[in-house]
N, C-alpha and C. Protein backbone atom coordinates (compact mmCIF):
# COMPACT_ATOMS: atom_id res chain seq x y z
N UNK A 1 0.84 -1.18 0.00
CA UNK A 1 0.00 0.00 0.00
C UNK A 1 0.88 1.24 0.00
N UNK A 2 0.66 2.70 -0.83
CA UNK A 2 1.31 3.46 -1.03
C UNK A 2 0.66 4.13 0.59
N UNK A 3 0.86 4.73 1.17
CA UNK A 3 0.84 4.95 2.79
C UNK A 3 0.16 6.62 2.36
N UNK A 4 0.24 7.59 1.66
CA UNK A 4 -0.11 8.65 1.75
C UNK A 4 -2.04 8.24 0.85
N UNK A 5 -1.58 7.62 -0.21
CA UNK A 5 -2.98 7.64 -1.13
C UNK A 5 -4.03 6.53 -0.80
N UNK A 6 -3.20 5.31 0.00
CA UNK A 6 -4.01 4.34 0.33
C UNK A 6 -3.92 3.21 -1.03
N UNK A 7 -3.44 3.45 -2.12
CA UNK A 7 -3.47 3.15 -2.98
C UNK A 7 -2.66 1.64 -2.69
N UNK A 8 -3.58 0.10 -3.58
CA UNK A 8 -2.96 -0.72 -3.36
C UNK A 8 -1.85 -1.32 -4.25
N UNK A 9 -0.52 -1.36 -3.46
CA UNK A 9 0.42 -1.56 -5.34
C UNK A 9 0.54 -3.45 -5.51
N UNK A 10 0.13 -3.97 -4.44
CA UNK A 10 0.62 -5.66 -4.82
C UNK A 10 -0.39 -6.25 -3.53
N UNK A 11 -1.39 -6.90 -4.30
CA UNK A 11 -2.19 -7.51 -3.23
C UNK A 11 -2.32 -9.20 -3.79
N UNK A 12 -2.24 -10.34 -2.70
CA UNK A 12 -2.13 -11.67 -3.01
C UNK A 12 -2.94 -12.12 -1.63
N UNK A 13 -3.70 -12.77 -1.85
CA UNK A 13 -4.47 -12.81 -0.37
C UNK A 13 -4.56 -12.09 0.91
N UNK A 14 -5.10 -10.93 0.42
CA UNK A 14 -4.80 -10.21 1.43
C UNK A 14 -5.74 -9.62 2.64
N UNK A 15 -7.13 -10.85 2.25
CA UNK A 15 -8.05 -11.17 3.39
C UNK A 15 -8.17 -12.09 3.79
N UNK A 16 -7.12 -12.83 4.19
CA UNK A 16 -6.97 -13.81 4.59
C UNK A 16 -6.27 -13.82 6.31
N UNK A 17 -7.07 -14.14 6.99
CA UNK A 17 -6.96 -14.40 8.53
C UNK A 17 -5.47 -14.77 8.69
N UNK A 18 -4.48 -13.99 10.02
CA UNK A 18 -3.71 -14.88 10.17
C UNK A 18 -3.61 -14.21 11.71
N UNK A 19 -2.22 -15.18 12.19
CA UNK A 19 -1.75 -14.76 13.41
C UNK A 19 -0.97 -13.69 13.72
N UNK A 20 -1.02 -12.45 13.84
CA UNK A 20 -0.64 -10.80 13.92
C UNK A 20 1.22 -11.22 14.92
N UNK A 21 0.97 -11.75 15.75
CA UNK A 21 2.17 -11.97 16.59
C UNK A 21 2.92 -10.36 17.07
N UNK A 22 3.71 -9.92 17.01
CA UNK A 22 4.30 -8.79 17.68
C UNK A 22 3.88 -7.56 17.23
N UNK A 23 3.21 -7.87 15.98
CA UNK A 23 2.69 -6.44 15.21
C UNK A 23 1.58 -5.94 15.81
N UNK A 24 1.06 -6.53 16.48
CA UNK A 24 -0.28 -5.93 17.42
C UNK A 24 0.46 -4.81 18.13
N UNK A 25 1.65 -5.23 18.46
CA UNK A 25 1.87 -3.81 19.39
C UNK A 25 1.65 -2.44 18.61
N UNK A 26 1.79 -2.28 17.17
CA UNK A 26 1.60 -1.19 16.59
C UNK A 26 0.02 -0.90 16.57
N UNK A 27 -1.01 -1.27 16.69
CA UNK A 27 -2.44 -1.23 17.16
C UNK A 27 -2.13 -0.86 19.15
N UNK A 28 -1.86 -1.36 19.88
CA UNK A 28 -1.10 -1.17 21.38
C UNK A 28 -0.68 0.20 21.33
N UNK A 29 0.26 0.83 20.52
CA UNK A 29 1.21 2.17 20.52
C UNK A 29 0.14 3.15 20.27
N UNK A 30 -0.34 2.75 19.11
CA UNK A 30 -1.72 3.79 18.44
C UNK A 30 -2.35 4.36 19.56
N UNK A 31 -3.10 3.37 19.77
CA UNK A 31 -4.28 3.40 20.72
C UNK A 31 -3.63 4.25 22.41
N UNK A 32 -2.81 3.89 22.34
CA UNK A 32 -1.68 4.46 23.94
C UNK A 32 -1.59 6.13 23.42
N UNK A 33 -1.04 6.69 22.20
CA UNK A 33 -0.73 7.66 21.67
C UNK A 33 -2.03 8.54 21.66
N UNK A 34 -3.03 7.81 21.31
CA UNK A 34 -4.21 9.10 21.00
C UNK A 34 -4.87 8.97 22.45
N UNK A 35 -5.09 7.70 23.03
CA UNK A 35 -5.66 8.41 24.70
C UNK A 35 -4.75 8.64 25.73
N UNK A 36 -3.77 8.73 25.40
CA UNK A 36 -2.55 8.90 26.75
C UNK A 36 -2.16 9.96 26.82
N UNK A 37 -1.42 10.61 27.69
CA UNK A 37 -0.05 11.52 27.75
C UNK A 37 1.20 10.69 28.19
N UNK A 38 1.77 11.50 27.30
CA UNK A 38 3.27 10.50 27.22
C UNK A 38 4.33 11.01 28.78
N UNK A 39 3.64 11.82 29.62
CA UNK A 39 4.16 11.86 30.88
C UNK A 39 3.46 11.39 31.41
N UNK A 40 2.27 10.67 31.71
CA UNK A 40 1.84 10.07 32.45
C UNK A 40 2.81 8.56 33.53
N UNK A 41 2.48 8.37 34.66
CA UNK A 41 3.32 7.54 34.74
C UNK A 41 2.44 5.69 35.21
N UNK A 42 3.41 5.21 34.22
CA UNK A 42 2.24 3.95 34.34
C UNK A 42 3.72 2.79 35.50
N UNK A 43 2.00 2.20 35.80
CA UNK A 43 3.19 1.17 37.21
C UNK A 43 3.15 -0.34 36.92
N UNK A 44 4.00 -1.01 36.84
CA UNK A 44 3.63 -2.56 36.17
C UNK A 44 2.95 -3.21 37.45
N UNK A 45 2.13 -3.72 37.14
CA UNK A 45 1.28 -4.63 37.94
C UNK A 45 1.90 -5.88 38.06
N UNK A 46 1.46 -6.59 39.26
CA UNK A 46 2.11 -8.32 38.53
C UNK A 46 1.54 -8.76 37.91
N UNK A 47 0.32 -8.55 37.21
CA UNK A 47 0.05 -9.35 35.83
C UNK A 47 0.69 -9.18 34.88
N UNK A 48 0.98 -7.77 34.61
CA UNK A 48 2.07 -6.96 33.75
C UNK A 48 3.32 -7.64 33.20
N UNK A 49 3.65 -8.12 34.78
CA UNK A 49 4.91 -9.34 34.76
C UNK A 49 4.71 -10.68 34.54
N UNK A 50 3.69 -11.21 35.64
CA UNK A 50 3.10 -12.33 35.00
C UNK A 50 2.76 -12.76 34.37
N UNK A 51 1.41 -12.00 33.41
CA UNK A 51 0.77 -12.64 32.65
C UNK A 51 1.61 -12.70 30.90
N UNK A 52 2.85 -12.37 31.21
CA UNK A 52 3.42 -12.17 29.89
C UNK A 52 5.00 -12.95 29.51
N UNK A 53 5.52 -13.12 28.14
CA UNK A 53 6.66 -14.04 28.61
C UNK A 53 6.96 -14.16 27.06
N UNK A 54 8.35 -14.10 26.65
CA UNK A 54 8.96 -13.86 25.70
C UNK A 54 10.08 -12.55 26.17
N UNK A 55 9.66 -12.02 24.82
CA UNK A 55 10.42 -10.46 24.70
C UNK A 55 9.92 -9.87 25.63
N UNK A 56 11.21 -8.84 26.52
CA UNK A 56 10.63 -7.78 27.73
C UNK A 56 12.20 -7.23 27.48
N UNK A 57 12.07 -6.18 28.68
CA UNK A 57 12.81 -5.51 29.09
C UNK A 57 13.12 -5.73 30.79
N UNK A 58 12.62 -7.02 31.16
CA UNK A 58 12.91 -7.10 32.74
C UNK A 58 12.86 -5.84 33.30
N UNK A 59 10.92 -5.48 33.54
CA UNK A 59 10.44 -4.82 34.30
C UNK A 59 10.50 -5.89 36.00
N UNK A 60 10.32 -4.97 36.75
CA UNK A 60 10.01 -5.55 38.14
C UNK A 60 8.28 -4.87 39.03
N UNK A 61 8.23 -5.54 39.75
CA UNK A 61 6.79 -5.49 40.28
C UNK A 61 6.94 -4.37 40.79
N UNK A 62 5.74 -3.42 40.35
CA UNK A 62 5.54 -2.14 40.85
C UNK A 62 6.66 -0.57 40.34
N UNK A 63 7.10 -0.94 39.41
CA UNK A 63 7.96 -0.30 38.78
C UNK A 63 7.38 0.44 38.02
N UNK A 64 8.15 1.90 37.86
CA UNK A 64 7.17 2.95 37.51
C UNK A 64 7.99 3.71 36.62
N UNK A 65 7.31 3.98 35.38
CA UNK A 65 7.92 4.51 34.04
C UNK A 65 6.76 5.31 33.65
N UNK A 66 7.44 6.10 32.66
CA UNK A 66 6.48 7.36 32.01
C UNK A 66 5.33 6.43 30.95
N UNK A 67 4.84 6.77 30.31
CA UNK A 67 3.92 6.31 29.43
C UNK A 67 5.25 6.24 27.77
N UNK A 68 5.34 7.50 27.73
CA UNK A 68 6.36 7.49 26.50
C UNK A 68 7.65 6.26 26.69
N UNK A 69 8.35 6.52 27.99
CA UNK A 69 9.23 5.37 28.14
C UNK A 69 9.14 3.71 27.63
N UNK A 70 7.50 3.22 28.11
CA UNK A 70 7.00 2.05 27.77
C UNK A 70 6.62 1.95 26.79
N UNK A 71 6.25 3.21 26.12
CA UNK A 71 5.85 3.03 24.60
C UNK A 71 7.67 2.64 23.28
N UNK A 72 8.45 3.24 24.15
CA UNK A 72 9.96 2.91 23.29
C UNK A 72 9.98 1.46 23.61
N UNK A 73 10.01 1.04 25.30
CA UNK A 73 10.24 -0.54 25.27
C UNK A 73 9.31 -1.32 24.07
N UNK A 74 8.26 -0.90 24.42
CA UNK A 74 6.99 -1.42 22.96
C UNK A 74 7.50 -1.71 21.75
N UNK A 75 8.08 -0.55 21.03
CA UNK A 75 8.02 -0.18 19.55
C UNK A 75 9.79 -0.94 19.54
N UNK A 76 10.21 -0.55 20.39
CA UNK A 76 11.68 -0.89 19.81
C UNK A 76 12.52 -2.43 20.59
N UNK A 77 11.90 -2.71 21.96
CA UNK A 77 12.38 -4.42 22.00
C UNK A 77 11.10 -4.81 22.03
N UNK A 78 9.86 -4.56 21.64
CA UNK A 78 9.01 -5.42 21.72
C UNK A 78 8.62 -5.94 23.11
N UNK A 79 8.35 -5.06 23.59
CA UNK A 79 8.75 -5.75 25.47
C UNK A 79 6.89 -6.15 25.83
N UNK A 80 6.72 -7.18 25.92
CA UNK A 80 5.54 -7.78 26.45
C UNK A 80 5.05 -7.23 27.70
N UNK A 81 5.73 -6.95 28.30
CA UNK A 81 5.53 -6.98 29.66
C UNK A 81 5.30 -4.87 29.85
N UNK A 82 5.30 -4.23 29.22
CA UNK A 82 5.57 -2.81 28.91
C UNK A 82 4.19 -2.85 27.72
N UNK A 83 3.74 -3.79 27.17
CA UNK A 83 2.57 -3.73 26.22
C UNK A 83 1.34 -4.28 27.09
N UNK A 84 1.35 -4.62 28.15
CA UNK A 84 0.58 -5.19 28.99
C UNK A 84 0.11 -3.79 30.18
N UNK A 85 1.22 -3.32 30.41
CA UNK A 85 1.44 -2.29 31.47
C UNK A 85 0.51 -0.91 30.85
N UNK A 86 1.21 -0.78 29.90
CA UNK A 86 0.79 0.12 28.73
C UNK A 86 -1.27 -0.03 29.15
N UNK A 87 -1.53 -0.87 28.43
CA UNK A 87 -2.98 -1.44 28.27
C UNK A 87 -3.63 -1.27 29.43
N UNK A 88 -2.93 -1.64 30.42
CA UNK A 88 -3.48 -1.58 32.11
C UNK A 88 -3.79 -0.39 32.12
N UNK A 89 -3.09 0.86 31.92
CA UNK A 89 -3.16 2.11 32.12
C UNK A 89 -4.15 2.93 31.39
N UNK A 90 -3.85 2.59 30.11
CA UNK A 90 -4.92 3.44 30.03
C UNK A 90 -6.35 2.62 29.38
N UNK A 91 -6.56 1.58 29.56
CA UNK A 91 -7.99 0.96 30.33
C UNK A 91 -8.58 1.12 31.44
N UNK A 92 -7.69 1.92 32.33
CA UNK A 92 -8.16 2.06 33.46
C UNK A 92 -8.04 0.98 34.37
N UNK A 93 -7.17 0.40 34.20
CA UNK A 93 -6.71 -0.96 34.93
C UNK A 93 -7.35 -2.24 34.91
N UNK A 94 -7.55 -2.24 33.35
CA UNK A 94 -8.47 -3.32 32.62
C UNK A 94 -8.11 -3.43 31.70
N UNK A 95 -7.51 -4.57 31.04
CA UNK A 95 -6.72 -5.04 29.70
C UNK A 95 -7.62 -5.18 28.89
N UNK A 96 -8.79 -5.87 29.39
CA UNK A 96 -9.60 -6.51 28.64
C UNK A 96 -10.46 -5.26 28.05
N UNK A 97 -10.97 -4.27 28.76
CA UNK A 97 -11.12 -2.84 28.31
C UNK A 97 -10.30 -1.96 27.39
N UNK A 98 -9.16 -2.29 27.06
CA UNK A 98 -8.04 -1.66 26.62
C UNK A 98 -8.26 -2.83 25.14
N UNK A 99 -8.45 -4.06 25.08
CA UNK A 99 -8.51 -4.94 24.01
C UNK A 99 -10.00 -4.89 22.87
N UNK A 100 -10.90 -4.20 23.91
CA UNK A 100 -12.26 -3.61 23.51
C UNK A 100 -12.01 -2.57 22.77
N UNK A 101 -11.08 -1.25 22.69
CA UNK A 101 -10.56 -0.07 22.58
C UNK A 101 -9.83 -0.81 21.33
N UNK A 102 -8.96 -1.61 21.29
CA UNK A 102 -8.28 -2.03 19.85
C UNK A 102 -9.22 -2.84 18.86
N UNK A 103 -10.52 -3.56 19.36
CA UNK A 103 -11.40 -3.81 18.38
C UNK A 103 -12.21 -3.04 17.86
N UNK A 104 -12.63 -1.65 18.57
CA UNK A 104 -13.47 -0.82 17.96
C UNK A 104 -12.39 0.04 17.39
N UNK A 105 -11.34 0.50 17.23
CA UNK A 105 -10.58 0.96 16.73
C UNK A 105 -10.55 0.08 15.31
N UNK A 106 -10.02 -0.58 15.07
CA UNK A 106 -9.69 -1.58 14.21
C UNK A 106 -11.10 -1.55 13.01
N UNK A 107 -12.42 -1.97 13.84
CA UNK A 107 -13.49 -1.51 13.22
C UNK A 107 -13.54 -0.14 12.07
N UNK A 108 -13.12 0.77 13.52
CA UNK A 108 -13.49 2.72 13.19
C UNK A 108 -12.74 2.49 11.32
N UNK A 109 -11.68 2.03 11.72
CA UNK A 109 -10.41 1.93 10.48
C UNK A 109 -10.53 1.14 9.24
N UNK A 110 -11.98 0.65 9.20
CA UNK A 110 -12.46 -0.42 8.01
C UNK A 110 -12.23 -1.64 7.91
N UNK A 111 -11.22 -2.42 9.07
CA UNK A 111 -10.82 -3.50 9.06
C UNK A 111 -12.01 -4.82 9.37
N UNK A 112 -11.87 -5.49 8.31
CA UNK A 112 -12.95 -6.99 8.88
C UNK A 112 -12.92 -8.08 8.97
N UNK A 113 -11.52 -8.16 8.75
CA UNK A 113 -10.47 -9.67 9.27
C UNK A 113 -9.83 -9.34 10.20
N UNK A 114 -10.51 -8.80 11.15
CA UNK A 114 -9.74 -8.77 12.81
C UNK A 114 -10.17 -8.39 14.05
N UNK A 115 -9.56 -9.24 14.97
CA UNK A 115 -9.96 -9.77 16.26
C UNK A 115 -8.85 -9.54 16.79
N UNK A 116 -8.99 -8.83 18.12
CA UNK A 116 -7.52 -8.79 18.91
C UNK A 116 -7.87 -9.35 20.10
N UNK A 117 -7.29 -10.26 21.13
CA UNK A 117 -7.31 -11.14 22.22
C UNK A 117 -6.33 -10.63 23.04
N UNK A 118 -5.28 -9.69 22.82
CA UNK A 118 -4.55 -9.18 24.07
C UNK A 118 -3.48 -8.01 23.33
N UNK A 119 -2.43 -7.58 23.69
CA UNK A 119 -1.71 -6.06 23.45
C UNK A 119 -0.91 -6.56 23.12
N UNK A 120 -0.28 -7.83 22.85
CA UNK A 120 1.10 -7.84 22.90
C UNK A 120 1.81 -9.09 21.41
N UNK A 121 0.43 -9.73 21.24
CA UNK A 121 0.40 -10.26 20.29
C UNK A 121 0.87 -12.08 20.22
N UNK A 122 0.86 -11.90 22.04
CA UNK A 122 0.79 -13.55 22.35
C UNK A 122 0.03 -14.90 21.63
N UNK A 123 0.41 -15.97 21.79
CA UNK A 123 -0.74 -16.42 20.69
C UNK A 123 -1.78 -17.34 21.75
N UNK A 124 -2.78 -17.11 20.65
CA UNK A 124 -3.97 -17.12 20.92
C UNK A 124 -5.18 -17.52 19.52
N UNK A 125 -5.68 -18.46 19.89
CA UNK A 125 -6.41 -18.78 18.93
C UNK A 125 -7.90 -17.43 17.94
N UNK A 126 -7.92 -16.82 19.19
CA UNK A 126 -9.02 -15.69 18.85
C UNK A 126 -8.14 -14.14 18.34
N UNK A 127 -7.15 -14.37 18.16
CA UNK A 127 -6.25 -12.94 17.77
C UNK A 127 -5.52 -13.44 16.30
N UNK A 128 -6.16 -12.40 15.34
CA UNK A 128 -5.91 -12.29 13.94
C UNK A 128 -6.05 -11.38 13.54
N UNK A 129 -6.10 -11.14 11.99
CA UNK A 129 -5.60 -10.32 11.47
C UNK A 129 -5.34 -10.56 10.09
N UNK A 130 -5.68 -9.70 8.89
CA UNK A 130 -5.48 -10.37 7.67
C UNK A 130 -4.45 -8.64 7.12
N UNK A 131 -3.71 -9.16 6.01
CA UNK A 131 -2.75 -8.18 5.33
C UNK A 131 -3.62 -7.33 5.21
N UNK A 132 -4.48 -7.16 4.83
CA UNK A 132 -4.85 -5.50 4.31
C UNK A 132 -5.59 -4.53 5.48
N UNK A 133 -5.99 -5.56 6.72
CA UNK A 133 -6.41 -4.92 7.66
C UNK A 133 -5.02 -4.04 8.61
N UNK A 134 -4.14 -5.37 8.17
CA UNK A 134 -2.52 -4.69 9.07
C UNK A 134 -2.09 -3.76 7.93
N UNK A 135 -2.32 -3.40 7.03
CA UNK A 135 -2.09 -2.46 6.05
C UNK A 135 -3.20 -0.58 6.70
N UNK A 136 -3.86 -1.09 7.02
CA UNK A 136 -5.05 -0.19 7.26
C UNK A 136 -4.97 0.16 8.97
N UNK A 137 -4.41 -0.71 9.91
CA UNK A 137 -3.96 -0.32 11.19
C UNK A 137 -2.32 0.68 11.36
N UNK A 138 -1.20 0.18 10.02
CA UNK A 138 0.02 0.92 10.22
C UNK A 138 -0.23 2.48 9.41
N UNK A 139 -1.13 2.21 8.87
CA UNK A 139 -1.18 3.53 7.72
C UNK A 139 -1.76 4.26 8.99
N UNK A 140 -2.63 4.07 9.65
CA UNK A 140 -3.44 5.09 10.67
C UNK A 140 -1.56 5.53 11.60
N UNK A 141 -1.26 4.54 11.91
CA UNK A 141 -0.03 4.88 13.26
C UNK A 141 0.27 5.25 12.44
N UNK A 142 1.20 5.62 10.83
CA UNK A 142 2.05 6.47 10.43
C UNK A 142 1.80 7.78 10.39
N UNK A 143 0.13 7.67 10.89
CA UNK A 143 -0.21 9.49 10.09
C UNK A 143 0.33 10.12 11.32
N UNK A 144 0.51 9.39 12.53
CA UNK A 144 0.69 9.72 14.01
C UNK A 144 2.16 10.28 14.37
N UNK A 145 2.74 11.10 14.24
CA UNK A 145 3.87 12.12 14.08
C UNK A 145 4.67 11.31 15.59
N UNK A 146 4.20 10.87 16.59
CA UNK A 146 5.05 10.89 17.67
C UNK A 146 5.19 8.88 17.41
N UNK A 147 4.31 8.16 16.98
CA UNK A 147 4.81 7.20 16.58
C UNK A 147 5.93 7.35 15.43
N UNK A 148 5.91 8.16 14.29
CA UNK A 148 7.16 7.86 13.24
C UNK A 148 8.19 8.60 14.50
N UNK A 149 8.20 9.05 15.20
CA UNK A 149 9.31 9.48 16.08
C UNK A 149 9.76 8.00 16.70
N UNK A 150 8.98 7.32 17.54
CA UNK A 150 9.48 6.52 18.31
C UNK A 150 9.90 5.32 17.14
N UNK A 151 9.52 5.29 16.07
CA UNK A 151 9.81 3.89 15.71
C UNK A 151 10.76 3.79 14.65
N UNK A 152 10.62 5.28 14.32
CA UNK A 152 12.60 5.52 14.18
C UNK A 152 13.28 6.47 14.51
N UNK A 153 13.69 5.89 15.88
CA UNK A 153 14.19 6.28 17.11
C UNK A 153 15.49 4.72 16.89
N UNK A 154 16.92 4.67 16.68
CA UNK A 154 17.32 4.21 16.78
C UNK A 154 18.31 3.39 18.04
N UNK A 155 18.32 4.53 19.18
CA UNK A 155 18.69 4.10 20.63
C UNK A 155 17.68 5.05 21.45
N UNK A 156 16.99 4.42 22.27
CA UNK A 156 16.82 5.29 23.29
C UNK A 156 17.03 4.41 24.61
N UNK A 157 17.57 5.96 25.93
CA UNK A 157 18.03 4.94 27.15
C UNK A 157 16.68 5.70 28.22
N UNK A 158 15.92 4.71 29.12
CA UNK A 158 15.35 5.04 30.17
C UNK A 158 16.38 4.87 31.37
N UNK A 159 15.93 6.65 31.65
CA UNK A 159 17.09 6.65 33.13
C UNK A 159 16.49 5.67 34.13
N UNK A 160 16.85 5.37 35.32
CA UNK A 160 16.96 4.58 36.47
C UNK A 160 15.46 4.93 36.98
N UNK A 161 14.76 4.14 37.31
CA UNK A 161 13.30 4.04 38.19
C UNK A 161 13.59 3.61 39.20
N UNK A 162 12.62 3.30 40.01
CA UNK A 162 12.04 3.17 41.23
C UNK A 162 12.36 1.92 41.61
N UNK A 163 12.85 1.03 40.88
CA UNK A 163 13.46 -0.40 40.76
C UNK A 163 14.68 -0.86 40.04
N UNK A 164 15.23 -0.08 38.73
CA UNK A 164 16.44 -0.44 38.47
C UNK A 164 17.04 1.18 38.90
N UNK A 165 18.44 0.68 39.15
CA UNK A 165 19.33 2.13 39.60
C UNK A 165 20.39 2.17 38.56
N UNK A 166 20.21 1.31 37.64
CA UNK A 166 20.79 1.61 35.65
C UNK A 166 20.19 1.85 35.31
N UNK A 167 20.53 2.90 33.85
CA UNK A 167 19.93 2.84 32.75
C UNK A 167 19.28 1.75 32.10
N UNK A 168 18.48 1.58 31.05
CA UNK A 168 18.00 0.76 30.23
C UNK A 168 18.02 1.26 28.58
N UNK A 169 19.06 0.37 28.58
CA UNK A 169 19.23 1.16 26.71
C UNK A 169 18.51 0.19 25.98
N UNK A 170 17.93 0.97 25.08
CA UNK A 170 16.44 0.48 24.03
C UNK A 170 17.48 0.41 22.81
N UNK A 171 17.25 -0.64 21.72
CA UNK A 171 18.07 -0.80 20.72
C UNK A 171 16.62 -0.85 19.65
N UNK A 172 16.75 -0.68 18.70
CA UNK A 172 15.50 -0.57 17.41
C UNK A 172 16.48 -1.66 16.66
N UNK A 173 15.28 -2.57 16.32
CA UNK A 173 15.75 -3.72 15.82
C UNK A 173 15.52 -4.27 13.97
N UNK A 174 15.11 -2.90 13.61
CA UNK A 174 14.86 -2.59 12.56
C UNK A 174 16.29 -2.57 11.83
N UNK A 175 16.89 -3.72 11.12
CA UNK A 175 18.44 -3.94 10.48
C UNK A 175 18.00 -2.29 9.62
N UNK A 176 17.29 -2.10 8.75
CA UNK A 176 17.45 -1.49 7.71
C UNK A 176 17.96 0.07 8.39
N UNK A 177 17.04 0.42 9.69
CA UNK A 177 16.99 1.51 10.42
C UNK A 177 18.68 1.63 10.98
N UNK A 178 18.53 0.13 12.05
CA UNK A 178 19.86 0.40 12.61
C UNK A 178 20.25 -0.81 13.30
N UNK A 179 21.33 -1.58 12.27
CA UNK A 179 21.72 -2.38 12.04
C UNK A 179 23.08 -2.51 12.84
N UNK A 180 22.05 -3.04 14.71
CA UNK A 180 23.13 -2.57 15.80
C UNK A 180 23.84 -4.17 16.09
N UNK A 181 23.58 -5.43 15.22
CA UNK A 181 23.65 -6.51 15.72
C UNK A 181 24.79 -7.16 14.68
């Protein structure tokens, strides 16, 4: 899809259901960006920690970061546990409210091959997604000026919280962007 006209340049099944996996977080960032403030400060819950597992940034229980901070862990290591936290917050301390918020979104945006089951893109039999709907969710985040900031953003470091007394340097894992590996 040409991203300014909408225009489609190469389509091959591209309503066809699949499993979204980490790209949900860019539906997660969106949705964080237009109801959040990026100083807000969000606190990981232990579900935050718990209920999540893969990619993180080894948050700790009750640890407290800005909204913008968790949105870099998000976009740039993919941090599960910071896409969970994220959701908590501004659901109002309800994921499942925050997953309601990415289906009517998703809707608002014309999409009709998709179902989202959680923020982070865990798998799950009820969370999909077909190409042209994930075509129609990144085109919305690109029009979003502080997402093309964060997601090419090639290092960013969160100073020391309330639980680590280091830095946390964020690497963007985007080879083409910055090809730190």
């Amino acid at each position: 899809m040409e991203e300014s006209t909408g225009t489609i340049l190469y389509e091959k099944n591209s309503d066809e259901a699949h499993y979204p996996a980490s790209i949900t977080k860019i539906m997660t960032t969106l949705l964080a960006l237009e109801n959040g403030n990026l100083s807000d400060m969000v606190t990981f819950s232990d579900d935050a920690i718990n209920n999540t597992e893969g990619s993180g940034i080894a948050r700790d229980y009750g640890e407290q970061m800005t909204l913008e901070q968790c949105l870099y862990g998000v976009m740039l290591e993919s941090a599960n546990e910071c896409a969970y936290a994220v959701a908590e917050h501004i659901g109002g301390g309800d994921v499942s409210k925050f997953v309601d918020m990415m289906n009517e979104k998703a809707k608002e945006l014309g999409c009709t091959n998709t179902h989202f089951n959680n923020t982070n893109g865990l798998p799950d039999e009820q969370h999909y997604t077909s190409t042209r709907d994930m075509l129609l969710i990144a085109r919305a985040a690109y029009e979003n000026e502080e997402f093309r900031k964060i997601t090419g953003t090639k290092v960013y470091v969160i100073p020391p919280t309330n639980k680590h007394e280091d830095e946390t340097t964020l690497h963007n894992h985007h080879n083409m962007l910055y090809p730190f590996r």
